[in-house]
Protein backbone atom coordinates (compact mmCIF):
# COMPACT_ATOMS: atom_id res chain seq x y z
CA UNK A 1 1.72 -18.43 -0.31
CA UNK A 2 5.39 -18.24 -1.46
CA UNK A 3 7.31 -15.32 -1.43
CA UNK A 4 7.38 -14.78 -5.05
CA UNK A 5 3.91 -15.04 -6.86
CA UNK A 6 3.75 -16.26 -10.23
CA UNK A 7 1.96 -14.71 -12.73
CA UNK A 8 -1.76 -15.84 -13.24
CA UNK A 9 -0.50 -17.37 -16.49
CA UNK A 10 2.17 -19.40 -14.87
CA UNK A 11 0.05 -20.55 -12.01
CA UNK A 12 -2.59 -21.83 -14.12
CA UNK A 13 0.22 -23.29 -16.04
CA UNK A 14 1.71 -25.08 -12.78
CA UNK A 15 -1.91 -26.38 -11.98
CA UNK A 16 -1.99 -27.87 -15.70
CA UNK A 17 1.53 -29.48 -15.15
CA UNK A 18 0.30 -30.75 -11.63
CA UNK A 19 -2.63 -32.23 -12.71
CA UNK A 20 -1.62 -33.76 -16.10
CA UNK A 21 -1.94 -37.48 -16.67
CA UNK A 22 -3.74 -37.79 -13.28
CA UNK A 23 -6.51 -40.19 -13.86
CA UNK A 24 -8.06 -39.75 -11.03
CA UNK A 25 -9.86 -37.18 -9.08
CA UNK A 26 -12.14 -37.10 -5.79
CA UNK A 27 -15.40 -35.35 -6.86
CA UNK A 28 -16.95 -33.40 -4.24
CA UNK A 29 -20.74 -31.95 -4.63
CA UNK A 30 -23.51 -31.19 -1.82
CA UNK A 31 -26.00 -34.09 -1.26
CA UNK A 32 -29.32 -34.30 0.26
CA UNK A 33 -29.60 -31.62 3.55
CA UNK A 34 -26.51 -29.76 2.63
CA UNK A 35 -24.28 -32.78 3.18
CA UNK A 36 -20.68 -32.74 1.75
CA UNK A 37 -19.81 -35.54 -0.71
CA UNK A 38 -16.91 -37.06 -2.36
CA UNK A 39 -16.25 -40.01 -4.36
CA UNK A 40 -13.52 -40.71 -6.65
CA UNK A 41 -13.85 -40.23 -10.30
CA UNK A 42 -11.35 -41.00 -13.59
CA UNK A 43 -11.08 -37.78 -15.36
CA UNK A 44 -11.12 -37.21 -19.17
CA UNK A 45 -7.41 -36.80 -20.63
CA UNK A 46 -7.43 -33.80 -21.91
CA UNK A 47 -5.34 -31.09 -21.30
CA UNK A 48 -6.73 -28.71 -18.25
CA UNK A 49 -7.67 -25.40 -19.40
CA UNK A 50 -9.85 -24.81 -16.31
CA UNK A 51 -12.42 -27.47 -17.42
CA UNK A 52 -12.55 -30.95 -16.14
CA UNK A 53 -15.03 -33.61 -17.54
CA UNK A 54 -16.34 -37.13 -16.21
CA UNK A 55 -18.24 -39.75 -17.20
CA UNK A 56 -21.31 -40.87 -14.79
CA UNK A 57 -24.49 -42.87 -14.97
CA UNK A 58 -26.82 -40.76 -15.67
CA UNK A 59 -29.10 -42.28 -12.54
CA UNK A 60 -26.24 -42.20 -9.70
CA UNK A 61 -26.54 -39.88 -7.28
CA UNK A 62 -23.68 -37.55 -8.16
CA UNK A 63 -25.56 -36.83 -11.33
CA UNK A 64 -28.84 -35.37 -9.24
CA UNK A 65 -26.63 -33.76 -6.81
CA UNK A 66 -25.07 -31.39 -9.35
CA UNK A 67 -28.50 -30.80 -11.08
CA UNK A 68 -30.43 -29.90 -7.44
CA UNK A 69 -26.92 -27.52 -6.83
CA UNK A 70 -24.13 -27.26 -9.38
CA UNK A 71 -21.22 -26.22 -6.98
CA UNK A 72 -18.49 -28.43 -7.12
CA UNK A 73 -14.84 -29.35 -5.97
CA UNK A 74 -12.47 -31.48 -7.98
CA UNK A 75 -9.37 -32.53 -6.02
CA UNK A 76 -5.98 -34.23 -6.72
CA UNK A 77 -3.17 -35.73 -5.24
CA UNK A 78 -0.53 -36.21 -7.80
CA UNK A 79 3.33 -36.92 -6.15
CA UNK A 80 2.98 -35.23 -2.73
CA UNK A 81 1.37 -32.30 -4.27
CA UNK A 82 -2.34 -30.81 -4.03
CA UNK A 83 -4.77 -29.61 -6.13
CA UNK A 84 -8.28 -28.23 -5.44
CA UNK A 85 -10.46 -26.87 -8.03
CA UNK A 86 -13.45 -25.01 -7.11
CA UNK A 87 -15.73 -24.63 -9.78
CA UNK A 88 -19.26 -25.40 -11.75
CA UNK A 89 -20.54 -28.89 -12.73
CA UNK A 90 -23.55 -29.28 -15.39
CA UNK A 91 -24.67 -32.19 -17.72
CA UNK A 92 -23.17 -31.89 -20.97
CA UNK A 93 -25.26 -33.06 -24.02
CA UNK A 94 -23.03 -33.69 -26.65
CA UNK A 95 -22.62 -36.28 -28.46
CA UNK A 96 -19.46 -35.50 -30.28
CA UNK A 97 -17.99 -34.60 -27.11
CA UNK A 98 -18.99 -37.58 -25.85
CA UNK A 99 -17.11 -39.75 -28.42
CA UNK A 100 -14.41 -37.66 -28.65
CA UNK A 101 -13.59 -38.47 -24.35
CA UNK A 102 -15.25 -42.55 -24.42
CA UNK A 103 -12.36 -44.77 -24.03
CA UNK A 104 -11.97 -48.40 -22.88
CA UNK A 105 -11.75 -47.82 -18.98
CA UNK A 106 -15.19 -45.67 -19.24
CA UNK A 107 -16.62 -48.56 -21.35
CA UNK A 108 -16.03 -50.64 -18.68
CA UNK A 109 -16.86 -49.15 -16.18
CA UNK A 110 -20.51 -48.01 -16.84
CA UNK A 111 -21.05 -51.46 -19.09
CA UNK A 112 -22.49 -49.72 -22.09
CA UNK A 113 -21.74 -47.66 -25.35
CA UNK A 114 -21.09 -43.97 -25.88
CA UNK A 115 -24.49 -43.98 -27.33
CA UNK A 116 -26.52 -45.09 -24.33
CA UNK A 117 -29.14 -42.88 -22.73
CA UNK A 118 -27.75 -43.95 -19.15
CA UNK A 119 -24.39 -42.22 -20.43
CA UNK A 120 -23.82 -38.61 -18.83
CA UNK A 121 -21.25 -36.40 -19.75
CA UNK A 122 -20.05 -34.02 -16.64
CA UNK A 123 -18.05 -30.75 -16.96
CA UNK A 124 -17.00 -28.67 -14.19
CA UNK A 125 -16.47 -24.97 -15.27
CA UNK A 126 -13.16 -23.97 -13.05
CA UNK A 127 -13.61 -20.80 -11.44
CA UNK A 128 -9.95 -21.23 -8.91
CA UNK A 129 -7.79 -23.42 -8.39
CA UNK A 130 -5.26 -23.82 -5.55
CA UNK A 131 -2.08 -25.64 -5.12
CA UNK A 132 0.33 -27.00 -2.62
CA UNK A 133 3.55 -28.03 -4.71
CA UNK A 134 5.88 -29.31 -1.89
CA UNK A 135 9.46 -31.05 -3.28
CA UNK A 136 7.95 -34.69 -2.00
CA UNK A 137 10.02 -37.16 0.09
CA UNK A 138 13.11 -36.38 2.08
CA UNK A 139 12.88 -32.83 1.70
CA UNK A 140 9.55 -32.48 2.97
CA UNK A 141 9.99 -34.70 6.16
CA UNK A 142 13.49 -32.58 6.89
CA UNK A 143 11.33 -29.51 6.85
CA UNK A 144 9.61 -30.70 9.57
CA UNK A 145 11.73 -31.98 11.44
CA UNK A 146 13.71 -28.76 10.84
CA UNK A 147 10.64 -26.87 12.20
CA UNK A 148 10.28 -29.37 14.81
CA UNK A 149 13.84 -28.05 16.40
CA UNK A 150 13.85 -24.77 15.55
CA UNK A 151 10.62 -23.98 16.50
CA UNK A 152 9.75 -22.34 13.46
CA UNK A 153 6.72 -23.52 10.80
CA UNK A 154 8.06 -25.78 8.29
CA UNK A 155 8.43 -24.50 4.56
CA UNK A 156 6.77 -27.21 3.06
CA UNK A 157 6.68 -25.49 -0.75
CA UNK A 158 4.71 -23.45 -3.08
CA UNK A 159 1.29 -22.44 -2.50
CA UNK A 160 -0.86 -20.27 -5.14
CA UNK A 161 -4.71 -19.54 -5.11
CA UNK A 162 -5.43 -19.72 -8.75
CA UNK A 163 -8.66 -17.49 -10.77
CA UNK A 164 -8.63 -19.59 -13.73
């Protein structure tokens, strides 16, 4: 963690201003026999306030995964950064809602309209969040190098744990 903690407010900001206009995430819920499972997903664009939401077909797997066990993990990678949310998924059933996050790209992908039974709405209720905000490029790489010589652990930014 860096030196100087930010405030809760300002770390849940930093996670907003990490993960805005990212498009997409890797969803990660528990399958069949406890295994660990991750596939990438296009989150919603809205603006993070601890919830995420997806589209899904309401028949893939990801769908009975979160029903048989709701714990989740969203990730991201945006710019040489990190962000993993840990948090609550469940079915959403909300038409309104539903309208009010369709767009083109979902259309596409799952082949239908908003209004099709097949259509599942997924939030995941944020419970923490933590981040990895290293200064990308260059920077990074002359860290480690840097640590390489000296011995010493390369600084390779700010990282907060996040109760959102």
């Amino acid at each position: 963690m860096s030196h100087d903690s930010p405030s809760r407010d300002e770390a849940v900001a930093k996670v907003r201003e990490l993960v805005e206009g990212e498009r997409t995430a890797m969803l990660t819920t528990i399958g069949e026999q406890g295994r660990i499972v991750s596939r990438p997903m296009a989150t919603q664009d809205v603006e993070f306030d601890g919830d995420v939401w997806f589209f899904a077909d309401r028949q893939s797997p990801k769908v009975a995964e979160i029903q048989a066990d709701p714990r989740v993990n969203v990730t991201w990678t945006p710019d040489g950064s990190w962000v993993s949310l840990a948090g609550t998924a469940e079915l959403v059933h909300d038409m309104d809602k539903k309208r009010e996050l369709w767009d083109a790209g979902t259309k596409a992908w799952l082949q239908c309209e908003v209004d099709d039974p097949k259509v599942a709405l997924i939030r995941v209720d944020g419970e923490s969040a933590e981040y990895w905000d290293s200064p990308g490029g260059a920077s990074t790489v002359l860290s480690i190098l840097k640590g390489a010589v000296t011995g010493n652990r390369p600084e390779p930014g700010d990282n907060e744990q996040v109760r959102l």
